[in-house]
Protein backbone atom coordinates (compact mmCIF):
# COMPACT_ATOMS: atom_id res chain seq x y z
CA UNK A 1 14.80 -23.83 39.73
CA UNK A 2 13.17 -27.02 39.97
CA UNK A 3 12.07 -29.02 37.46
CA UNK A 4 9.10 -29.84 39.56
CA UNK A 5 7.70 -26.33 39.72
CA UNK A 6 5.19 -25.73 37.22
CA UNK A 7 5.81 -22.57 34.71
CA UNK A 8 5.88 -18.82 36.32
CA UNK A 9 2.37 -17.61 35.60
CA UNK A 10 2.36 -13.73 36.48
CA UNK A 11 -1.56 -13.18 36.32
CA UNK A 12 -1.89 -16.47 38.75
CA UNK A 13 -2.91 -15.08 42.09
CA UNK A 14 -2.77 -17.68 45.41
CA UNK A 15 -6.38 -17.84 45.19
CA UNK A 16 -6.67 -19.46 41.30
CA UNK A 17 -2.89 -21.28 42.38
CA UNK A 18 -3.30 -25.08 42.96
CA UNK A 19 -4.17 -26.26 46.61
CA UNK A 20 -0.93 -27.69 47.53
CA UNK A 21 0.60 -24.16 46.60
CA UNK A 22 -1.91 -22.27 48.68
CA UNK A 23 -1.33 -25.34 51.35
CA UNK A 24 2.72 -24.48 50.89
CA UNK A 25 2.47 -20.96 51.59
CA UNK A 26 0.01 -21.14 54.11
CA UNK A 27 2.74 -23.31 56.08
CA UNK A 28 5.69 -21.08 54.81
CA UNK A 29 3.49 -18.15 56.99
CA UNK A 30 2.95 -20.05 59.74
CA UNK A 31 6.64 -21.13 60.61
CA UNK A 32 7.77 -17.37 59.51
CA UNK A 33 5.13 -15.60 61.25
CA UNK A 34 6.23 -18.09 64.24
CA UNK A 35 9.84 -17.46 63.75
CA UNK A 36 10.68 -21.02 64.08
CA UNK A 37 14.66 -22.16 63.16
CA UNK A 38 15.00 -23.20 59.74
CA UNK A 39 16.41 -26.44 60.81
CA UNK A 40 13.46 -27.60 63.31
CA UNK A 41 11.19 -26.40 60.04
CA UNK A 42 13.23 -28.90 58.00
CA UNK A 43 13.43 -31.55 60.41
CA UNK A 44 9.43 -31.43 61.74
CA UNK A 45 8.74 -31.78 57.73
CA UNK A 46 11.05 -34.74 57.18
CA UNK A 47 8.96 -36.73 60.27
CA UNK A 48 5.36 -35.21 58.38
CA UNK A 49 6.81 -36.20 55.10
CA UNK A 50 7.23 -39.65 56.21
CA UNK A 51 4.03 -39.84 57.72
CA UNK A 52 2.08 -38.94 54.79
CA UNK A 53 4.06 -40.84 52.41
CA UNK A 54 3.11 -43.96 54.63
CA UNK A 55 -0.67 -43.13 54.27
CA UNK A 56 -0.15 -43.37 50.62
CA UNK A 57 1.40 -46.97 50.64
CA UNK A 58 -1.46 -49.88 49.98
CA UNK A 59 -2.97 -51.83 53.20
């Protein structure tokens, strides 16, 4: 498991989880529901990755 991952909570529905959880599995249903290949997932979120991390750098 990642060390990243905050603790298991089993009374912690998506709807009290943390927005970038409910943003995570909103995405995860998305690309399922859309049957897209795992690697076009993985490489579409590599180029979105980068693109947000640049928004993040200072002017």
């Amino acid at each position: 498991m990642s060390e990243n991952l905050p603790p298991y909570n089993e009374t912690q529905t998506l709807e009290t989880a943390e927005q970038h959880i409910q943003l995570a599995v909103d995405l995860i249903y998305l690309l399922e529901s859309n049957e897209m290949p795992a690697e076009t997932v993985l490489k579409a979120l590599d180029i979105v990755a980068a693109d947000f991390t640049k928004k993040l750098a200072p002017n």
